[in-house]
C-alpha atoms as a PDB file:
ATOM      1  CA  UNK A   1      -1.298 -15.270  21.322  1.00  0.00           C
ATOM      2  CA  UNK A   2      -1.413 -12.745  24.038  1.00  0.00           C
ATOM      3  CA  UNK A   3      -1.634  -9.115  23.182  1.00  0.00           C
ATOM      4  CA  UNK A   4      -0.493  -6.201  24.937  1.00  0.00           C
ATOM      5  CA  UNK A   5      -1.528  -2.954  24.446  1.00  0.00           C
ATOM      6  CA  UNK A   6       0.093   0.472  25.137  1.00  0.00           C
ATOM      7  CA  UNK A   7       1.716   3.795  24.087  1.00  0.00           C
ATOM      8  CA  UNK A   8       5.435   4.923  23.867  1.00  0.00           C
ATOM      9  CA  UNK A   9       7.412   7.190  22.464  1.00  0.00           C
ATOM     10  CA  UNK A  10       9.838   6.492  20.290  1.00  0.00           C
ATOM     11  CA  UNK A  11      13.803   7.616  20.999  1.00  0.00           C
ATOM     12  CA  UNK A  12      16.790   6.899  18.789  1.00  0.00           C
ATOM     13  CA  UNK A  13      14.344   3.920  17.338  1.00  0.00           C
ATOM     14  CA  UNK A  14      13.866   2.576  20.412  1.00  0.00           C
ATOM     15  CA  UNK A  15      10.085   1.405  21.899  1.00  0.00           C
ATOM     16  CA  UNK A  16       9.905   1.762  25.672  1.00  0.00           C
ATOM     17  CA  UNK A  17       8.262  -1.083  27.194  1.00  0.00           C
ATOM     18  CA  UNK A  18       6.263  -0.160  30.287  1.00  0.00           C
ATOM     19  CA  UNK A  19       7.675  -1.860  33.627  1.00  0.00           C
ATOM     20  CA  UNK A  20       4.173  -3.284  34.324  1.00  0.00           C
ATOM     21  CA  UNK A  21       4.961  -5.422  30.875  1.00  0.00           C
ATOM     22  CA  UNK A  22       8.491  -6.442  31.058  1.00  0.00           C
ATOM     23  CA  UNK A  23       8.421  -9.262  32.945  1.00  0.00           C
ATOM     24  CA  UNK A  24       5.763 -11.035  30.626  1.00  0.00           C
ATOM     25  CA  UNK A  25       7.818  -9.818  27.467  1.00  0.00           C
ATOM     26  CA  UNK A  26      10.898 -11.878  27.630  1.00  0.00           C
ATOM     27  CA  UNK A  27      11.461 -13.732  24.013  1.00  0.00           C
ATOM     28  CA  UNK A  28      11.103 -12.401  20.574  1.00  0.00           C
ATOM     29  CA  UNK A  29       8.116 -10.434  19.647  1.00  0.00           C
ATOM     30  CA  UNK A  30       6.351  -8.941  16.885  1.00  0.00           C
ATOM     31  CA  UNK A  31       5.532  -5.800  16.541  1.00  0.00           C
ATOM     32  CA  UNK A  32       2.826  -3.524  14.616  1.00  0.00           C
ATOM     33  CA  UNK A  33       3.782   0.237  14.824  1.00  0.00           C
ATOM     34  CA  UNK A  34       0.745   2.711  14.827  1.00  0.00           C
ATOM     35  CA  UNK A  35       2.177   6.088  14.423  1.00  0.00           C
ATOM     36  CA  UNK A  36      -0.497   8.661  16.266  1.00  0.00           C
ATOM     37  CA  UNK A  37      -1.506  11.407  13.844  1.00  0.00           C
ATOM     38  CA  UNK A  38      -1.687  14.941  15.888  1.00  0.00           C
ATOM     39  CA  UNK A  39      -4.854  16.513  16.909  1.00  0.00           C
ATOM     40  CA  UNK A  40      -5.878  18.894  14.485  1.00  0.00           C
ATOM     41  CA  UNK A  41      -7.689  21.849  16.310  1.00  0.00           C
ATOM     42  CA  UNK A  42      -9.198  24.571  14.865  1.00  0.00           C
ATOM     43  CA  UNK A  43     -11.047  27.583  16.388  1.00  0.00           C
ATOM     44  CA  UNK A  44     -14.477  28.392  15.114  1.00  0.00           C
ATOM     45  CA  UNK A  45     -14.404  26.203  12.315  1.00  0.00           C
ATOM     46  CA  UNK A  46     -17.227  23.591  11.658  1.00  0.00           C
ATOM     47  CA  UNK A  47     -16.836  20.453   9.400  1.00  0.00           C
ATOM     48  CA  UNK A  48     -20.461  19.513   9.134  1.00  0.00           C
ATOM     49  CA  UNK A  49     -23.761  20.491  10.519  1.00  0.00           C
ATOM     50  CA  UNK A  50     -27.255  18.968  10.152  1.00  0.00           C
ATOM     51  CA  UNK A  51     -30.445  20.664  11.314  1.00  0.00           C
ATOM     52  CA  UNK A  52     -33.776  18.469  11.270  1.00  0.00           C
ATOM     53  CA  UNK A  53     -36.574  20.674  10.077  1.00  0.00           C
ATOM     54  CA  UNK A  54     -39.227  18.650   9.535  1.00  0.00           C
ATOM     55  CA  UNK A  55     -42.379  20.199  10.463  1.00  0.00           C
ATOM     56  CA  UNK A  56     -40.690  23.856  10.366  1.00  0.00           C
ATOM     57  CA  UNK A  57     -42.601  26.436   8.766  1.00  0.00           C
ATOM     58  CA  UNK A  58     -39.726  28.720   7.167  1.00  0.00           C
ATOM     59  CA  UNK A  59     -40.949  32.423   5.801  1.00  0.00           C
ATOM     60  CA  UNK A  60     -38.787  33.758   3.599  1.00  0.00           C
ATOM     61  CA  UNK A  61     -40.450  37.368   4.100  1.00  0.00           C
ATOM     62  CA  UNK A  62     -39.889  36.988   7.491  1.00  0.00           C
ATOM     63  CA  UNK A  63     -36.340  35.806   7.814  1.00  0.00           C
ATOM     64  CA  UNK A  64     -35.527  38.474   5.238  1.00  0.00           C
ATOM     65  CA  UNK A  65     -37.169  41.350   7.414  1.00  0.00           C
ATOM     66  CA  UNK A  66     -34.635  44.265   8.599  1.00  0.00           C
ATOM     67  CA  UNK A  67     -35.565  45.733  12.315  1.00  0.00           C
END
């Protein structure tokens, strides 16, 4: 089986085939739909953050100080 891979958009539940494709598409087909979930952006916002501090010397005095 050859595969062919792209990205469409779906109108009126129709799947654009891309010209450089339609002339090895010709018969019946089977097809997997992948919907694309949208990017979710957020400004400033971390999910996770790891800091490797092996070897660090931490004083609590010190980080506490007020200048």
């Amino acid at each position: 089986m050859i595969a062919y891979e792209f990205n469409s958009t779906v109108r009126d539940g129709n799947i654009r085939i891309p010209e450089q494709y339609r002339d090895k598409i010709l018969a019946e087909v089977r097809v997997i739909v992948l919907p694309q979930e949208p990017e979710k952006k957020t400004a400033g916002e971390f999910s996770a953050i790891s800091i490797y501090t092996e070897g660090f010397k931490f004083d609590r005095e010190a980080a506490n100080e007020r200048r």
